[in-house]
Protein backbone atom coordinates (compact mmCIF):
# COMPACT_ATOMS: atom_id res chain seq x y z
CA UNK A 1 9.96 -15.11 -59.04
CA UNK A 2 7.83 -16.98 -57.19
CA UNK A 3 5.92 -16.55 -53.46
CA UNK A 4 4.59 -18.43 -50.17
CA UNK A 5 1.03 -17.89 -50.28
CA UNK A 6 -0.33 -16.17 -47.66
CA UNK A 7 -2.86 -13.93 -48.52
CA UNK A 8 -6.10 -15.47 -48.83
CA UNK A 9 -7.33 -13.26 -51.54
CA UNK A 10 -3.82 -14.44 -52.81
CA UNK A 11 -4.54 -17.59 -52.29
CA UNK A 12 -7.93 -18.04 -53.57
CA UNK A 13 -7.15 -16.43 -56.50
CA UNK A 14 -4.29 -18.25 -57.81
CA UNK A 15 -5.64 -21.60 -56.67
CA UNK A 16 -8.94 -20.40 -59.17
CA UNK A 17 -7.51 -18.96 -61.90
CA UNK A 18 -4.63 -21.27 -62.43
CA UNK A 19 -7.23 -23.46 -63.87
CA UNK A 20 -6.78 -22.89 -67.14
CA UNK A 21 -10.42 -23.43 -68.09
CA UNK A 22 -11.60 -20.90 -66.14
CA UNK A 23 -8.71 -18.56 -67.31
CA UNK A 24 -9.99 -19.27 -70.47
CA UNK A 25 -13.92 -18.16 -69.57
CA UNK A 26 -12.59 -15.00 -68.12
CA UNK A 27 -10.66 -13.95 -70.73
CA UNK A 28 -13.39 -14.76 -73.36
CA UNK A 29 -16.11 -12.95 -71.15
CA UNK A 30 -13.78 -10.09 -69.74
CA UNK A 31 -12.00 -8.62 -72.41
CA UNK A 32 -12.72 -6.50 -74.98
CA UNK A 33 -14.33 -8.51 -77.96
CA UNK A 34 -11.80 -7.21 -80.81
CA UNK A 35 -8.84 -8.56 -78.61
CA UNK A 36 -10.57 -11.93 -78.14
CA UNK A 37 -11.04 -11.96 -81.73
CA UNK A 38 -6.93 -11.87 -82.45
CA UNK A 39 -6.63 -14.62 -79.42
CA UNK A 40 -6.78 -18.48 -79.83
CA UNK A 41 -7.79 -19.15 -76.27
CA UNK A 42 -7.51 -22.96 -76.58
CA UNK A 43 -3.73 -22.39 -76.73
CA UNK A 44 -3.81 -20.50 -73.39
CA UNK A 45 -0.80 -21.33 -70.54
CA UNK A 46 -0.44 -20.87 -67.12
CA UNK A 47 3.47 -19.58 -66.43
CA UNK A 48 4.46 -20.33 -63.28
CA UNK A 49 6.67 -16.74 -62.70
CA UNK A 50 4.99 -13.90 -60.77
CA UNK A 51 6.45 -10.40 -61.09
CA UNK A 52 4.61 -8.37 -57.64
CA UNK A 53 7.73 -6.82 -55.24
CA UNK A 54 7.99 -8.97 -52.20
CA UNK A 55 6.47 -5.70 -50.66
CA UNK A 56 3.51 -5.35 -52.73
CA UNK A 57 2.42 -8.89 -51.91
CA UNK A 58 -0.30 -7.48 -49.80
CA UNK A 59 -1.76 -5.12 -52.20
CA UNK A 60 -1.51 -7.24 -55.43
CA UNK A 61 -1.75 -10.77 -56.91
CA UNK A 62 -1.08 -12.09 -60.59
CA UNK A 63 -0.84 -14.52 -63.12
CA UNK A 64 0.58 -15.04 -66.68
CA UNK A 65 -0.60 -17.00 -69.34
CA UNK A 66 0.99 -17.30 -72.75
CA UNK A 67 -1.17 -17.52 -75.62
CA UNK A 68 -1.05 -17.95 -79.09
CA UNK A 69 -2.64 -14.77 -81.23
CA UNK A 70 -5.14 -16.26 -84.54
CA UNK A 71 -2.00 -15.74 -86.73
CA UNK A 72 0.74 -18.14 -84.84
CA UNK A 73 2.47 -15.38 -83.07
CA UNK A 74 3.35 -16.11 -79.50
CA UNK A 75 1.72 -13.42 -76.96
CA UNK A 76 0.92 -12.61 -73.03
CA UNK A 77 -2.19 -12.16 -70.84
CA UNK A 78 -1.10 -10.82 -67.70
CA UNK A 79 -4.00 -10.77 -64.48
CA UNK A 80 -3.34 -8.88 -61.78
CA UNK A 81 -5.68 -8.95 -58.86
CA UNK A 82 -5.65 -5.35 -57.07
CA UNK A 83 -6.27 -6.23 -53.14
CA UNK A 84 -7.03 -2.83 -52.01
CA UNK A 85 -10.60 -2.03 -51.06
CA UNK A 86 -10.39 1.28 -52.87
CA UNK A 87 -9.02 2.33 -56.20
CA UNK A 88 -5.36 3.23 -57.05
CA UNK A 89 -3.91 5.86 -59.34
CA UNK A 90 -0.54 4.00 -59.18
CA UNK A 91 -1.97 0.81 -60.40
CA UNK A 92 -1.06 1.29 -64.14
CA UNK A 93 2.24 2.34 -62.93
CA UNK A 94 2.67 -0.62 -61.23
CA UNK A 95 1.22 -2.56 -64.53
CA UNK A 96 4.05 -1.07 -66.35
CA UNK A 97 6.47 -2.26 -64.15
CA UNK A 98 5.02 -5.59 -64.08
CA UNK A 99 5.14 -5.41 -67.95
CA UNK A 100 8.73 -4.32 -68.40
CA UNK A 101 9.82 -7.32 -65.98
CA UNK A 102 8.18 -9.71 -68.70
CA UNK A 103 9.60 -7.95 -71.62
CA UNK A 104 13.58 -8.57 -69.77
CA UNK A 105 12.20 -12.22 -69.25
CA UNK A 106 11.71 -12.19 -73.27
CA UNK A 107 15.48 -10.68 -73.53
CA UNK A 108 17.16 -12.78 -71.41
CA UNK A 109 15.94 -15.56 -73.24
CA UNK A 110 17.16 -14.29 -76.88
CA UNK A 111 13.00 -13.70 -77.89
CA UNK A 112 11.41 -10.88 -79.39
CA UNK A 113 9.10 -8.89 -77.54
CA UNK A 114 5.67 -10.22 -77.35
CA UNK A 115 2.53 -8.27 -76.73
CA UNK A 116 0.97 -8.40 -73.58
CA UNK A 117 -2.40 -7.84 -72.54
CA UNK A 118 -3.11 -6.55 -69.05
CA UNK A 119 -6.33 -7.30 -66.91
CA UNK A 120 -6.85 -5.70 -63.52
CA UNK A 121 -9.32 -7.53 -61.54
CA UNK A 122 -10.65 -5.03 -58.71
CA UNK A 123 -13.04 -6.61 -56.19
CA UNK A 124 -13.00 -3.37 -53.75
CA UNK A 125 -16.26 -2.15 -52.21
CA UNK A 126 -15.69 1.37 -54.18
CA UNK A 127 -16.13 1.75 -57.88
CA UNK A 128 -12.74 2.28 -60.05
CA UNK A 129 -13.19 5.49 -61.10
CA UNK A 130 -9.06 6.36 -61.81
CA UNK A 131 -7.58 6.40 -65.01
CA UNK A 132 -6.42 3.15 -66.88
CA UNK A 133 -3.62 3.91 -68.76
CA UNK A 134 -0.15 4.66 -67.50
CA UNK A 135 -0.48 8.52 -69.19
CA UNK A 136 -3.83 9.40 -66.90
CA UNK A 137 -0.85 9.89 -64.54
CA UNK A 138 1.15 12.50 -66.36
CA UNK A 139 -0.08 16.52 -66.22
CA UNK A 140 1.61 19.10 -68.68
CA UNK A 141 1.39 20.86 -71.76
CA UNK A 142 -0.24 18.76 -74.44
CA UNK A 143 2.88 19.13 -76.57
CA UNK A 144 4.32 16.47 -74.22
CA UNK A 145 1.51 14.30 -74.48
CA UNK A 146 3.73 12.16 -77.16
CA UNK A 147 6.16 11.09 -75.17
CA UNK A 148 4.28 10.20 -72.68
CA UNK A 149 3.94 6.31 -72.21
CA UNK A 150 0.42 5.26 -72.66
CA UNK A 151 0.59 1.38 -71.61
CA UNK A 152 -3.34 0.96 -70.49
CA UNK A 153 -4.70 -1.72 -69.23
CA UNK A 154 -8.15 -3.69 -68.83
CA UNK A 155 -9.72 -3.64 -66.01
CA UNK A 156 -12.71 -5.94 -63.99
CA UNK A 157 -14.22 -3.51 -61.48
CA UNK A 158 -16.55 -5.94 -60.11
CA UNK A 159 -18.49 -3.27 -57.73
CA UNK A 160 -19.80 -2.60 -61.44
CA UNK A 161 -21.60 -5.50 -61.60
CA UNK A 162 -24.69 -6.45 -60.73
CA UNK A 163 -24.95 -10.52 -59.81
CA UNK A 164 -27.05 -11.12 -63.42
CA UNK A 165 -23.84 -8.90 -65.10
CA UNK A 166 -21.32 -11.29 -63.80
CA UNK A 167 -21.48 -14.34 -66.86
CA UNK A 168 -19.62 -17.50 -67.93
CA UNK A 169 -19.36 -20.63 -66.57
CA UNK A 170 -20.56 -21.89 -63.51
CA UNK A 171 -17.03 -21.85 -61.57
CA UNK A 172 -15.70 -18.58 -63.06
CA UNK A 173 -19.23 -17.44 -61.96
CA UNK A 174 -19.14 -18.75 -58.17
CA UNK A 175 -15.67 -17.29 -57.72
CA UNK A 176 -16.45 -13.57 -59.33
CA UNK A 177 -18.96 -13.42 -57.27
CA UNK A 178 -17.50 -14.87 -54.42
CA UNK A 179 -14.65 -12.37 -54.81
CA UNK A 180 -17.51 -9.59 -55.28
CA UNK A 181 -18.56 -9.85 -51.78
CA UNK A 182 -16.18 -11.19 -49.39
CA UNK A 183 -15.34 -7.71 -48.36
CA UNK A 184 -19.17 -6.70 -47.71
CA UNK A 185 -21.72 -7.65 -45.28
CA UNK A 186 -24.41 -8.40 -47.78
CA UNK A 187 -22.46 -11.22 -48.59
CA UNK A 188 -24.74 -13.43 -46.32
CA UNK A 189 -28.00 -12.65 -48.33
CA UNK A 190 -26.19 -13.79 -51.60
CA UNK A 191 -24.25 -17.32 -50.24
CA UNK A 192 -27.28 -18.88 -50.77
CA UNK A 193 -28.07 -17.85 -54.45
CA UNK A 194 -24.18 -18.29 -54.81
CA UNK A 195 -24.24 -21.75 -53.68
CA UNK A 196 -26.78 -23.02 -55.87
CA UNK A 197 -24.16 -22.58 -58.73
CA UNK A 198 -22.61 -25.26 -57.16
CA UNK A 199 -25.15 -27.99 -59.47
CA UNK A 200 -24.21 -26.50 -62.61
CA UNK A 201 -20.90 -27.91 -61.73
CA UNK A 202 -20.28 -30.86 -64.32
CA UNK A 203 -18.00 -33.02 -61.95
CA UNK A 204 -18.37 -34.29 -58.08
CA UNK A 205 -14.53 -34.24 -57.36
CA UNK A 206 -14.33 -30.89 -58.93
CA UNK A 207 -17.62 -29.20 -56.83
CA UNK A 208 -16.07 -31.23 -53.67
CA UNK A 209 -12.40 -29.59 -54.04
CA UNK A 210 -14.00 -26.19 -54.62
CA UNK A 211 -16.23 -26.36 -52.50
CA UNK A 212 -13.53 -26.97 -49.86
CA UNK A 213 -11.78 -24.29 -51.73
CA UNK A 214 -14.29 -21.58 -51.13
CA UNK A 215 -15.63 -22.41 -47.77
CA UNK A 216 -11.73 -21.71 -46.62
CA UNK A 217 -11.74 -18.54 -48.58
CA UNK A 218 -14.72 -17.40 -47.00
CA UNK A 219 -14.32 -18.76 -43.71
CA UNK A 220 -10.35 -16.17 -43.76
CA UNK A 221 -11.52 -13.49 -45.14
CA UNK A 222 -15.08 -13.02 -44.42
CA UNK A 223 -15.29 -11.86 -40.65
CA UNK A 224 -18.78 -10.33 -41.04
CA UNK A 225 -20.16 -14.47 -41.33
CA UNK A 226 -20.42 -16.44 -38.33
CA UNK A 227 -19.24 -20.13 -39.38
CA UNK A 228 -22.85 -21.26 -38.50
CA UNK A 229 -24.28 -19.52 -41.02
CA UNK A 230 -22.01 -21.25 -44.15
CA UNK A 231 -22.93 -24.57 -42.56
CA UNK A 232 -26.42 -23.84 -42.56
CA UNK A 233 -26.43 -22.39 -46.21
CA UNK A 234 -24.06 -25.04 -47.66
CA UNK A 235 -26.55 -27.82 -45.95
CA UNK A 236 -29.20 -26.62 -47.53
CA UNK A 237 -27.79 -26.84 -51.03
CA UNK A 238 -26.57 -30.17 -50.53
CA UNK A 239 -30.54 -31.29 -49.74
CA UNK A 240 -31.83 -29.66 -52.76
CA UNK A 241 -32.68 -33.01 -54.96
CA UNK A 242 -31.87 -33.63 -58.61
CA UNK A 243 -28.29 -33.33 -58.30
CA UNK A 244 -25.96 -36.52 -58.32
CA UNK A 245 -23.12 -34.77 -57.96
CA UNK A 246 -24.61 -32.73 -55.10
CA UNK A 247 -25.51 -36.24 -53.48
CA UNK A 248 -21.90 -37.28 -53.91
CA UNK A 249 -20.41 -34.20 -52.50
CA UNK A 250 -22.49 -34.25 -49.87
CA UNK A 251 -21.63 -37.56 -48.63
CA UNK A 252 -18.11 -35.94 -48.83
CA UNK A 253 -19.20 -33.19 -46.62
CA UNK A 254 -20.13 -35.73 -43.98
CA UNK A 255 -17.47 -38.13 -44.53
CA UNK A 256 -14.41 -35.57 -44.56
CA UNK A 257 -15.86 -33.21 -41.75
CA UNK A 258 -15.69 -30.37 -44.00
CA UNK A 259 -17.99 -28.68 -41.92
CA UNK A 260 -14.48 -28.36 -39.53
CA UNK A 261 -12.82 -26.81 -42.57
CA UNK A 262 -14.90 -23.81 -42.22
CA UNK A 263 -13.91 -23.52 -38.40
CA UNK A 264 -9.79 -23.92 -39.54
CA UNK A 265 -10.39 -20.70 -42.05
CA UNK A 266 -11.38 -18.52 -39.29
CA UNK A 267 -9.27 -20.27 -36.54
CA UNK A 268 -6.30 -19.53 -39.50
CA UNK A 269 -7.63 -15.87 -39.90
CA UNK A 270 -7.85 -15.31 -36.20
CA UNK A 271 -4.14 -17.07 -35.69
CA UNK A 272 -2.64 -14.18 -38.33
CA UNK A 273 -4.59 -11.43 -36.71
CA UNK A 274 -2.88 -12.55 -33.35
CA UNK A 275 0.36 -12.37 -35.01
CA UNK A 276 -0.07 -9.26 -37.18
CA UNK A 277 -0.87 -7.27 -33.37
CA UNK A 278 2.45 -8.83 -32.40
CA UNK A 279 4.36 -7.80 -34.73
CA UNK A 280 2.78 -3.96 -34.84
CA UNK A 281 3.49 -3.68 -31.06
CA UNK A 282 7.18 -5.44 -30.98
CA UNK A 283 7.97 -5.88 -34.62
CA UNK A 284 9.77 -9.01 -33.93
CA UNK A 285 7.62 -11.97 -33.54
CA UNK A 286 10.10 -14.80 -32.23
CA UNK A 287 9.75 -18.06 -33.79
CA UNK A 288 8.56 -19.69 -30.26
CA UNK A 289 5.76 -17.54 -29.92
CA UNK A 290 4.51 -17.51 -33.76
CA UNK A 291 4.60 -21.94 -33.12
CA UNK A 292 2.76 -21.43 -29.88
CA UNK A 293 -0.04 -19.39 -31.46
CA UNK A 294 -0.27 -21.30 -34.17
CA UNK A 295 -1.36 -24.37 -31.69
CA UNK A 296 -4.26 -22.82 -30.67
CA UNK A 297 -7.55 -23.97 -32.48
CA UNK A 298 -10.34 -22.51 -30.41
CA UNK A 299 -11.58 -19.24 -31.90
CA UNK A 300 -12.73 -17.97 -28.41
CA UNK A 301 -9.43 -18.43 -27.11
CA UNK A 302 -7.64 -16.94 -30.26
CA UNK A 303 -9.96 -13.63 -30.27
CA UNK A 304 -8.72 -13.46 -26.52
CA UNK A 305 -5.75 -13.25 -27.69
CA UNK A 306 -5.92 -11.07 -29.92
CA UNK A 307 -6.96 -8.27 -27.49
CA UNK A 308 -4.37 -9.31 -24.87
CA UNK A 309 -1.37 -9.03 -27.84
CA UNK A 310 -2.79 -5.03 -27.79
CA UNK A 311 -2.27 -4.90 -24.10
CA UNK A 312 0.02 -6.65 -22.98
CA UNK A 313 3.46 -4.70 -21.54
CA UNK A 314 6.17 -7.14 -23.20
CA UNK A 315 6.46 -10.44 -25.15
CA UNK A 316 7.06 -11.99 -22.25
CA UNK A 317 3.84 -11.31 -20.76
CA UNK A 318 2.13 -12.45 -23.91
CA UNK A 319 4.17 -15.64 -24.19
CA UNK A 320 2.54 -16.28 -20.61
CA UNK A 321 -1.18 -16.67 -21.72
CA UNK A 322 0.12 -19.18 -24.40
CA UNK A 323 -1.01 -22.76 -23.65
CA UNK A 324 2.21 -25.01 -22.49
CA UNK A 325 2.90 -27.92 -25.43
């Protein structure tokens, strides 16, 4: 099954950990060491299915890799990225689900069932503090206890971690703790220490398309941050000397106006809030009027009407304030 991206967490986080490299730095970093120890890593795969219920989409992300175990048998890591700002008993239900989904995959196809490994990456502001396995859910007498399905699961709380905790390379590090903050207003007093991973990166092309990558991330999700203050951060990084690769992304920066890119992430943030309103107050959003918001770029303009798709009386009224094409 497969899904129109639309979540920026979503988004960011398929877009970073589809790159199998950093996949590979998580994994090695994140799980336990006695399961990396039975993993090859440098066999790891990115499948392109995703398993999350078209209404879950908002609550969950994921990604499976297929990897080969140290003795040639065929196995799965499955990520799932839990969008929720607070923790959820029903996650290792859902796991389970997610799991048995794979396992008919496997059927369908005439294999045997391979193992899979699940990793819950929670980037909440609320510390996971549920149970992990799929039997933390059942209560009765401990004679039932066997036949109770345990199915567990890892899990990355990263409101655990303190910025020195979060390891690995320089990437996997920028986006943990990217994803560590976006939610929080401190997030402003770490872009700048955050940033400066940026020279550890070992390619221009790849800091410049992550870069881009993050700044849009940051710039959807991140409503606390005024864009000003990522341009002002990100400009100072680029001036730091000793860096070629910094010197070649910034002449990027200049050259591709990614400075505007940061403006589009909030003007795309502010264009969905708009729309989300809408669709609370008349549920149906006609096509006309999602196209018309959609046109507008100005963030003043867009937070205007935001407040006027709370109070206006009808779509009609609404589709008034909408600039003409």
């Amino acid at each position: 099954m497969t899904q129109e991206l639309t979540n920026p967490h979503d988004k960011f986080f398929k877009e970073t950990f589809s790159r199998v490299e950093v996949a590979r730095d998580l994994l090695a970093n994140y799980l336990p060491p006695e399961v990396v120890a039975v993993l090859n890593l440098t066999t790891l795969e990115t499948q392109p299915d995703s398993f999350i219920d078209a209404d879950l989409q908002e609550q969950f992300a994921d990604l499976l890799y297929k990897v080969e175990l140290v003795d040639g048998r065929p196995a799965y890591v499955y990520v799932l990225l839990e969008h929720k700002s607070y923790p959820d008993p029903n996650t290792a239900f859902q796991v389970l689900r997610y799991e048995v989904r794979i396992w008919e995959n496997n059927w369908r196809n005439g294999e045997e069932l391979r193992p899979i490994i699940p990793l819950v990456l929670y980037h909440g502001r609320e510390r996971w503090r549920v149970a992990t396995d799929f039997g933390g859910l059942f209560v009765g007498d401990e004679a039932l206890r066997p036949y109770w399905p345990q199915a567990r699961y890892e899990l990355l709380d990263l409101s655990g971690y303190s910025d020195a905790e979060i390891v690995g390379v320089a990437h996997l590090r920028i986006s943990l703790l990217i994803m560590r903050y976006i939610l929080d207003p401190a997030l402003r007093e770490h872009l700048a220490d955050i940033f400066a991973l940026f020279h550890e990166l070992s390619e221009s092309r790849t800091a410049l398309e992550y870069l881009r990558t993050v700044l849009y991330y940051i710039g959807q999700s991140a409503r606390h941050l005024q864009p000003q203050e990522m341009v002002t951060v990100v400009q100072n990084m680029l001036a730091k000397e000793g860096s070629e690769i910094m010197q070649t992304v910034a002449e990027h920066w200049i050259e591709q106006g990614i400075e505007q890119g940061i403006e589009q992430g909030i003007e795309h943030g502010l264009q969905e809030a708009v729309l989300d309103n809408l669709a609370i107050r008349f549920e149906v959003v006609p096509p006309e009027i999602e196209a018309g918001v959609r046109l507008v770029q100005d963030a003043e303009q867009l937070r205007y009407l935001h407040r006027q798709a709370i109070l206006v009386k009808d779509m009609a009224a609404f589709a008034a304030l909408l600039p003409e094409n």
